[in-house]
C-alpha atoms as a PDB file:
ATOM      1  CA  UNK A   1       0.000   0.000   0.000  1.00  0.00           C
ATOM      2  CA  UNK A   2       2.914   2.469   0.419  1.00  0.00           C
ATOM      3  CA  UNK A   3       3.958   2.076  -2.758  1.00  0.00           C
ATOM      4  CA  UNK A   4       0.605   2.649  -4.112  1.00  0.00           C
ATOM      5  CA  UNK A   5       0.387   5.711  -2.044  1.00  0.00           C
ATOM      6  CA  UNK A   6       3.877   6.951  -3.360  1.00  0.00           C
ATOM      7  CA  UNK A   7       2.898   6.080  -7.040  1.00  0.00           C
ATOM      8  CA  UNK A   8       0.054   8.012  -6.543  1.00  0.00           C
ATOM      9  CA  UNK A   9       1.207  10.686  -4.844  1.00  0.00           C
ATOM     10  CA  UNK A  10       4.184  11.198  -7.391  1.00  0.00           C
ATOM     11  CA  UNK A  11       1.352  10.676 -10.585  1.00  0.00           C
ATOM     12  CA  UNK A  12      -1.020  13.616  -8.722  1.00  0.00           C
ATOM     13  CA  UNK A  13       2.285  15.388  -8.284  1.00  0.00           C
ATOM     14  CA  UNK A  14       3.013  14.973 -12.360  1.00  0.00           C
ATOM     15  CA  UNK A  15      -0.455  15.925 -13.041  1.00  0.00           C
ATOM     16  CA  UNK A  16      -0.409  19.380 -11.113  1.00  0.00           C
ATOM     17  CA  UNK A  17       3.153  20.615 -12.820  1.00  0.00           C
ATOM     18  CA  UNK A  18       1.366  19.390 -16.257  1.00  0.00           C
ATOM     19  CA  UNK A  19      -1.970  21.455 -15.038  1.00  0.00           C
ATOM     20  CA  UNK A  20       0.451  24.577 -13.930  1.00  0.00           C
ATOM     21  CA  UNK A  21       2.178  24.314 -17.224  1.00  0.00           C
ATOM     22  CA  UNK A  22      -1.015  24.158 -19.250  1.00  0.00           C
ATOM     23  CA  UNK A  23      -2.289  26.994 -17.247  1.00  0.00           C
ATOM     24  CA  UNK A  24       0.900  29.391 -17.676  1.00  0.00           C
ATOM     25  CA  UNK A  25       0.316  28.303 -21.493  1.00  0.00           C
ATOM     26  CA  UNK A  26      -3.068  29.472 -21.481  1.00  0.00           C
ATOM     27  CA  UNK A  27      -2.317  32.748 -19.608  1.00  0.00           C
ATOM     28  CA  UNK A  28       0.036  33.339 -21.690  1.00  0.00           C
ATOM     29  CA  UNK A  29      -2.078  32.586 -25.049  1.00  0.00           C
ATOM     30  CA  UNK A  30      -4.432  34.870 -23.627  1.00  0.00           C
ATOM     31  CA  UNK A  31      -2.268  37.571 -23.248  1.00  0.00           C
ATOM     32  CA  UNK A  32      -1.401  37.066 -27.032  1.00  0.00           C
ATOM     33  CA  UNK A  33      -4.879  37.148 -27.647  1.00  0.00           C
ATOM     34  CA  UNK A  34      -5.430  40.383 -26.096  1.00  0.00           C
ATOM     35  CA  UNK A  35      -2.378  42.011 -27.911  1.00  0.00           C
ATOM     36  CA  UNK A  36      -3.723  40.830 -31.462  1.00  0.00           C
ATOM     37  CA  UNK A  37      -7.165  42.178 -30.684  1.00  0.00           C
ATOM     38  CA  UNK A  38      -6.386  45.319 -29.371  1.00  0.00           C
ATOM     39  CA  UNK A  39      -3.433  45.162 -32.903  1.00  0.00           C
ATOM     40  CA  UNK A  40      -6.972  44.760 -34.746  1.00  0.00           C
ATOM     41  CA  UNK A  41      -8.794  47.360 -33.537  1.00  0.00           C
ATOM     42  CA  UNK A  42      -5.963  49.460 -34.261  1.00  0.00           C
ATOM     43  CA  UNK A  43      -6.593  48.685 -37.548  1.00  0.00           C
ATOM     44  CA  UNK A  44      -9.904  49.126 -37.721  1.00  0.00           C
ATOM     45  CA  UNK A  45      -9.856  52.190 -36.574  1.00  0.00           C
ATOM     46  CA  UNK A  46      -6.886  53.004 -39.546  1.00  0.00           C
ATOM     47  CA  UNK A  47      -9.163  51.478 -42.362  1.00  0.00           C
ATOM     48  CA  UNK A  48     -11.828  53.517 -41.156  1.00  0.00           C
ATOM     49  CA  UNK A  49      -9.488  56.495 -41.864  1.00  0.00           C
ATOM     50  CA  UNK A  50      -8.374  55.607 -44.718  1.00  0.00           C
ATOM     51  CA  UNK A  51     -12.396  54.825 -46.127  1.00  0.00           C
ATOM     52  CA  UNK A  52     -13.470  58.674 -44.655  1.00  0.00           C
ATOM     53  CA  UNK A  53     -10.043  59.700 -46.798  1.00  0.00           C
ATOM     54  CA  UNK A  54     -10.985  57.966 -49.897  1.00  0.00           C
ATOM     55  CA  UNK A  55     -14.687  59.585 -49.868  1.00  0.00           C
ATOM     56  CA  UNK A  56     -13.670  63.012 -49.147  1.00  0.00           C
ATOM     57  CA  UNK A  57     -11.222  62.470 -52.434  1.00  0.00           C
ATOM     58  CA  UNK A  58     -13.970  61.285 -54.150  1.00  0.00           C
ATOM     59  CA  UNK A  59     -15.577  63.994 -53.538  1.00  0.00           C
ATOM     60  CA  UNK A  60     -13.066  66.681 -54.441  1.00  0.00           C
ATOM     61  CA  UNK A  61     -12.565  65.203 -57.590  1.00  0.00           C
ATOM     62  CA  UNK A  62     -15.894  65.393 -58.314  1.00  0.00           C
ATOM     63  CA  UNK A  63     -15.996  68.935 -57.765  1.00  0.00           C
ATOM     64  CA  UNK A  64     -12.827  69.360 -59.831  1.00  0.00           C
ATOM     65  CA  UNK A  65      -9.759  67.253 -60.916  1.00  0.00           C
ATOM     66  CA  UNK A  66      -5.881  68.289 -60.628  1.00  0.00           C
ATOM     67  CA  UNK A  67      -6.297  68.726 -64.682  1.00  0.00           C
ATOM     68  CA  UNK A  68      -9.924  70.809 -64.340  1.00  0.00           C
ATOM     69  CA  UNK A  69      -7.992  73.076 -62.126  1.00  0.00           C
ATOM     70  CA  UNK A  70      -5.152  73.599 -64.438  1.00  0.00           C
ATOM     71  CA  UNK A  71      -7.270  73.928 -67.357  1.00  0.00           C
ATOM     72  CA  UNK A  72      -9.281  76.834 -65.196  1.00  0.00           C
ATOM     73  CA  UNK A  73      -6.705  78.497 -64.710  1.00  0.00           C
ATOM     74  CA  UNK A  74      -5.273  78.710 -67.982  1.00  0.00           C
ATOM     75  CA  UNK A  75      -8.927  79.835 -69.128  1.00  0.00           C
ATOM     76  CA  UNK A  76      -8.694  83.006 -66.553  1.00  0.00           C
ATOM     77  CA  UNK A  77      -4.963  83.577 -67.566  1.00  0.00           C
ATOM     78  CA  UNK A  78      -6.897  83.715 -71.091  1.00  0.00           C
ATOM     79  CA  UNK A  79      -9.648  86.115 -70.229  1.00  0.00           C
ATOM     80  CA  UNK A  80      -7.059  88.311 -68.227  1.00  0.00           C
ATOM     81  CA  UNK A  81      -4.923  88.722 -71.922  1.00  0.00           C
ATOM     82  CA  UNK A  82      -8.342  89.336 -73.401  1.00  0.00           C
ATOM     83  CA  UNK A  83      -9.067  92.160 -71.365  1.00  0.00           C
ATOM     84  CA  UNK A  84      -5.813  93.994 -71.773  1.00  0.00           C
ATOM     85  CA  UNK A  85      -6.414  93.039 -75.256  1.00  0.00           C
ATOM     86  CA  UNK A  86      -9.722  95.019 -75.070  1.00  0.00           C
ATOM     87  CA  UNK A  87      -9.257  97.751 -73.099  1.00  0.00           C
ATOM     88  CA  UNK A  88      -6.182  98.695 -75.506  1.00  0.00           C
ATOM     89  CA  UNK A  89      -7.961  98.499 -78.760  1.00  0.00           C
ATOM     90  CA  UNK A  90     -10.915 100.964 -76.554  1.00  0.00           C
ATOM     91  CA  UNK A  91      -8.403 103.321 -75.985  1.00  0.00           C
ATOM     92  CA  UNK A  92      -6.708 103.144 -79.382  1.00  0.00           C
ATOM     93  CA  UNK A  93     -10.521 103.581 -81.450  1.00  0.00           C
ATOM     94  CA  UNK A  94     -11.373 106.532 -78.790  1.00  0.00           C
ATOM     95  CA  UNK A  95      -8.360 108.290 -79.717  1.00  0.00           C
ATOM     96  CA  UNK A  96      -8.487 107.826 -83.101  1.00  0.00           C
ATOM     97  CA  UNK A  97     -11.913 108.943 -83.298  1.00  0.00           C
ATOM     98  CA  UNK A  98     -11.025 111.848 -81.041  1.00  0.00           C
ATOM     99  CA  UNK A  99      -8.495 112.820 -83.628  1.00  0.00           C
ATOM    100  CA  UNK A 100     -10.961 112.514 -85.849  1.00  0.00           C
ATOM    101  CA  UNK A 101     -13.764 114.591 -84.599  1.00  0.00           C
ATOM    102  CA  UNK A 102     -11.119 117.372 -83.685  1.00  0.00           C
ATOM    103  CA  UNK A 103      -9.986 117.498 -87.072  1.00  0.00           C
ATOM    104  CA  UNK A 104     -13.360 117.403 -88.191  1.00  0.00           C
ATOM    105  CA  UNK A 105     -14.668 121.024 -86.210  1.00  0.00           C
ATOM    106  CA  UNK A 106     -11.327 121.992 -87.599  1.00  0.00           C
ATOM    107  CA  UNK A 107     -11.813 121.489 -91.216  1.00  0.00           C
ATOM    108  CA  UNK A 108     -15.926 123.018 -90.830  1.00  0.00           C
END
């Protein structure tokens, strides 16, 4: 019976080191657990960013593209050199006909 008792007592003692290595491997597993979910929230929360990013670009290119910008502003470059353009051939017909009308009451 002793040796029953000691077999037993040595297999109970084999069984708890198994069950407090088991249980340091779970601990530990769970701790990985937590890191990986807290690493997926994480990015979650960066693909959420990046989704609000990609509809406000969307968005501005709706409204107008890098080359619709350029090409605006090489239209109002275009109107400016019309304007000069103009207000130059205004001036040059009002003098001319202000020439024209003083030499005119001249001539009468």
């Amino acid at each position: 019976m002793s040796n029953d008792g000691n077999g037993w007592e040595t297999y109970s003692k084999l069984v708890l080191a198994q069950l407090e290595t088991l249980s340091g491997g779970i601990e530990a597993l769970r701790a990985e657990l937590q890191m990986v979910q807290n690493q997926l929230a994480e990015l979650k929360a960066k693909e959420d960013r990046v989704q609000d990013l990609k509809i406000w670009k969307e968005k501005m290119d709706d409204v107008a593209s890098p080359p619709q910008l350029r090409e605006a502003l090489q239209e109002v470059e275009d109107l400016k050199e019309f304007r000069t353009k103009a207000v130059t051939m205004f001036m040059v017909v009002q003098s001319i006909m202000g020439i024209a009308v003083a030499w005119a009451l001249d001539v009468f």
